[in-house]
Every structure is written in C-alpha cells, then in structure tokens.
Protein backbone atom coordinates (compact mmCIF):
# COMPACT_ATOMS: atom_id res chain seq x y z
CA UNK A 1 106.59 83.92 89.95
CA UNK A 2 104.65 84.85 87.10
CA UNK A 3 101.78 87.53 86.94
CA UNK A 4 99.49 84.13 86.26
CA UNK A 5 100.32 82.64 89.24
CA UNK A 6 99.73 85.74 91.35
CA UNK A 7 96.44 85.93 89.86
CA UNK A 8 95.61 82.63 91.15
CA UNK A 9 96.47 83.15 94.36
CA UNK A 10 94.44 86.51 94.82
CA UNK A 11 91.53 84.30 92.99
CA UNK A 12 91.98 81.57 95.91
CA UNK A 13 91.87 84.48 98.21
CA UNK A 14 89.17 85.62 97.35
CA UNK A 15 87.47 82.48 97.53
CA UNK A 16 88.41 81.65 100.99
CA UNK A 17 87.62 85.33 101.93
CA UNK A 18 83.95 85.01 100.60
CA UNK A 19 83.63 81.35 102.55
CA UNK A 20 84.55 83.28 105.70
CA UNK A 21 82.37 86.44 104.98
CA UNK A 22 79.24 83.49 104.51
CA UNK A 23 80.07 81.64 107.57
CA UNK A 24 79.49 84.89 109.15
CA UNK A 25 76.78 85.66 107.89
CA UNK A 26 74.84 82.85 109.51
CA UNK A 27 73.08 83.81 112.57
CA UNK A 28 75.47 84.07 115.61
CA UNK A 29 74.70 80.62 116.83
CA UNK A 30 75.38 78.66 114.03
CA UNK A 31 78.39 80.56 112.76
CA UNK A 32 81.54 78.13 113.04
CA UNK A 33 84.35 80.72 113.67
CA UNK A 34 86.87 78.04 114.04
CA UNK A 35 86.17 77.91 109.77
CA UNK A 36 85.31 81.00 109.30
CA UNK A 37 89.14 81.49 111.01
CA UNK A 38 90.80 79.01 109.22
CA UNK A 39 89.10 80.64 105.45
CA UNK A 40 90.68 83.86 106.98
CA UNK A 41 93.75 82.80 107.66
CA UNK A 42 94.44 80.83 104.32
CA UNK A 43 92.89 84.16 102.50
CA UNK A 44 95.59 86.59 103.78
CA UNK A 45 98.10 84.18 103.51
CA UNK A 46 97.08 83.83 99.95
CA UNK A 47 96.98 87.64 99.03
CA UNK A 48 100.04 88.17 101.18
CA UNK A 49 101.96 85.50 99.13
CA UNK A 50 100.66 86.73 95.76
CA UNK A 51 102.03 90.32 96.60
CA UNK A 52 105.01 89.47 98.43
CA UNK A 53 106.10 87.34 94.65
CA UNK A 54 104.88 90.60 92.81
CA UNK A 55 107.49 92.99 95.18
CA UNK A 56 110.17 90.14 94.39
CA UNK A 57 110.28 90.02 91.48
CA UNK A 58 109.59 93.61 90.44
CA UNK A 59 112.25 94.66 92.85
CA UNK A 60 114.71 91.73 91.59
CA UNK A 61 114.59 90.69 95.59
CA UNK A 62 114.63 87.35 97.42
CA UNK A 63 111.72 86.52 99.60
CA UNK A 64 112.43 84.32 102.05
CA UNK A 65 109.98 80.95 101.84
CA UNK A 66 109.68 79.71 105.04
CA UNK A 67 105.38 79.53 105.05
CA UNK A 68 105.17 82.33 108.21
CA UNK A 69 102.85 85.03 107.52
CA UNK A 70 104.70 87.48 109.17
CA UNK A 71 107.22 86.97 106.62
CA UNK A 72 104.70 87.93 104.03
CA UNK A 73 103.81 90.57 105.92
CA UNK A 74 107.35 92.06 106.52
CA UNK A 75 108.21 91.41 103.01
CA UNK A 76 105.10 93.48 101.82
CA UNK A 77 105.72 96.46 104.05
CA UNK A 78 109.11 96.80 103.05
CA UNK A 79 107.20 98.05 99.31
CA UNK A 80 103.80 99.12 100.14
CA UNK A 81 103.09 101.98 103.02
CA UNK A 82 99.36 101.04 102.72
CA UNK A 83 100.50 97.09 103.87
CA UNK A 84 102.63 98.79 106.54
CA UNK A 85 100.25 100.73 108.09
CA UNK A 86 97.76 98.04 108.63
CA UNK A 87 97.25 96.72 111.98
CA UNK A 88 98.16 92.44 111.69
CA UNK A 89 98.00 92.00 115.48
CA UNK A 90 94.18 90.20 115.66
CA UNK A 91 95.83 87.34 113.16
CA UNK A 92 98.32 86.30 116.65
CA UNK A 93 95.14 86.57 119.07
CA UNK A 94 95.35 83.69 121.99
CA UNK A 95 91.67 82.67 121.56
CA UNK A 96 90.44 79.34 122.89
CA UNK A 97 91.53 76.87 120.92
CA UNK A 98 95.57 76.22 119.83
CA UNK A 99 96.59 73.48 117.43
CA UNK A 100 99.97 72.19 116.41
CA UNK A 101 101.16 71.82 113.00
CA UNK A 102 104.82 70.46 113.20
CA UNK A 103 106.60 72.70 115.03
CA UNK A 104 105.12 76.12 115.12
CA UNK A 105 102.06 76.39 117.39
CA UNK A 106 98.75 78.04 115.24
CA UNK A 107 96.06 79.80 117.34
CA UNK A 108 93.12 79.51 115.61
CA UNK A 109 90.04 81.75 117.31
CA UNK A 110 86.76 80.39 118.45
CA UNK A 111 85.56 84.31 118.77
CA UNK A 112 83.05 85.24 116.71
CA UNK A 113 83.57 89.11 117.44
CA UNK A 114 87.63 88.53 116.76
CA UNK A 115 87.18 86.38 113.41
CA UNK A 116 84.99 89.12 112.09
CA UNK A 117 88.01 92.04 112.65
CA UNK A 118 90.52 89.37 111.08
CA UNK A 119 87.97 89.06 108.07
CA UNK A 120 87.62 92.69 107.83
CA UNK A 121 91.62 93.33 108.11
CA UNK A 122 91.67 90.52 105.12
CA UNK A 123 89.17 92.81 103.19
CA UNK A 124 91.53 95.70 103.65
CA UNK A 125 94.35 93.44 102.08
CA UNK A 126 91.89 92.70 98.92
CA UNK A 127 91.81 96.36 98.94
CA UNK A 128 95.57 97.05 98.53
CA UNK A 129 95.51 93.70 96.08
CA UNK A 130 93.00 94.78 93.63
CA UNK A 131 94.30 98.78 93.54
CA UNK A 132 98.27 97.15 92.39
C-alpha cells in the first residue's frame, strides 16, 4: 500500500471521527448514537487499516485481509506498544441493538455514555496515527 493511500484512509478517519464527535455534541436527546457508533466504528477501522498497511509493508509482512478489526488491531500491536496498550474492549460492547452483515454478527450501541468512550478510544488511535 502506498504512503498515499494510507493518507487517505487516516483523512477518511478523520472525517468519520469528527461526524461522530458532532453527533455528540447535540444535546443528549437528539444525539443518534446508533450514527454516532457506526462514524466510530468505520473511523478506527479506517486508522487501524491505514497503520496496519504502514507495519506491512515497512516490516516486509503479510497482513491478513479478512475486514475484522481485531485483525487490525492484532496486526498493529504486534509493532506499536502504544496500540497494544490501549484498551479495544468498548468496540465488542452487547448494547441494544445487533445487526447482521453476512455472516459475522455487528453490535452496534444505542448508549450514548458507551459511544462517547469508543469515540474517545478512536481519538487515542488519531493520536498514535498522527505521532508515526
């Protein structure tokens, strides 16, 4: 992957990660978490991806492509303490609402309080992204 692609990525990142940051900022009763969760999601997938292609490539390894997030994050750990030492366990919450996207099951949260600790977890990735 080249550098220019992992710049768009972290761009797209960004973007989602200011859409969820906005819906948030709304007053509490019109805040849709279920987008502000979605944004989230998508935005560290996004920088997760775009540093997961940087390690690969700058460590001439093979990332495996199968679209899980917890791949990315593996894959990131494995070259980055800071990545490691973050806490990913609000992204797998069991809020209220569960979709299905082909075969893997997606919880997506309808918590206001929970979105806002994956959105600050994502800001904590953007962190690590823009210090590389």
């Amino acid at each position: 992957m080249s550098k220019s692609k992992a710049k768009q990525l972290f761009e797209q990142a960004t973007e989602e990660l200011n859409h969820a940051i906005q819906e948030q900022n709304r007053p509490s009763s019109d805040v849709v978490s279920f987008s502000a969760c979605v944004a989230t999601r998508k935005s560290l997938y996004h920088f997760l991806e775009g540093l997961a292609n940087i390690y690969a490539e700058k460590h001439n390894d093979t990332l495996e492509e199968d679209g899980k997030i917890e791949t990315l994050i593996d894959f990131c750990s494995k070259y980055n303490e800071k990545i490691k030492n973050l806490d990913f366990s609000e992204i797998n919450c069991k809020c209220d609402d569960l979709m299905n996207n082909s075969d893997d099951e997606i919880v997506l949260c309808t918590s206001v309080e929970k979105v806002r600790k994956c959105t600050k977890l994502a800001e904590k990735v953007q962190q690590i992204v823009t210090s590389i």
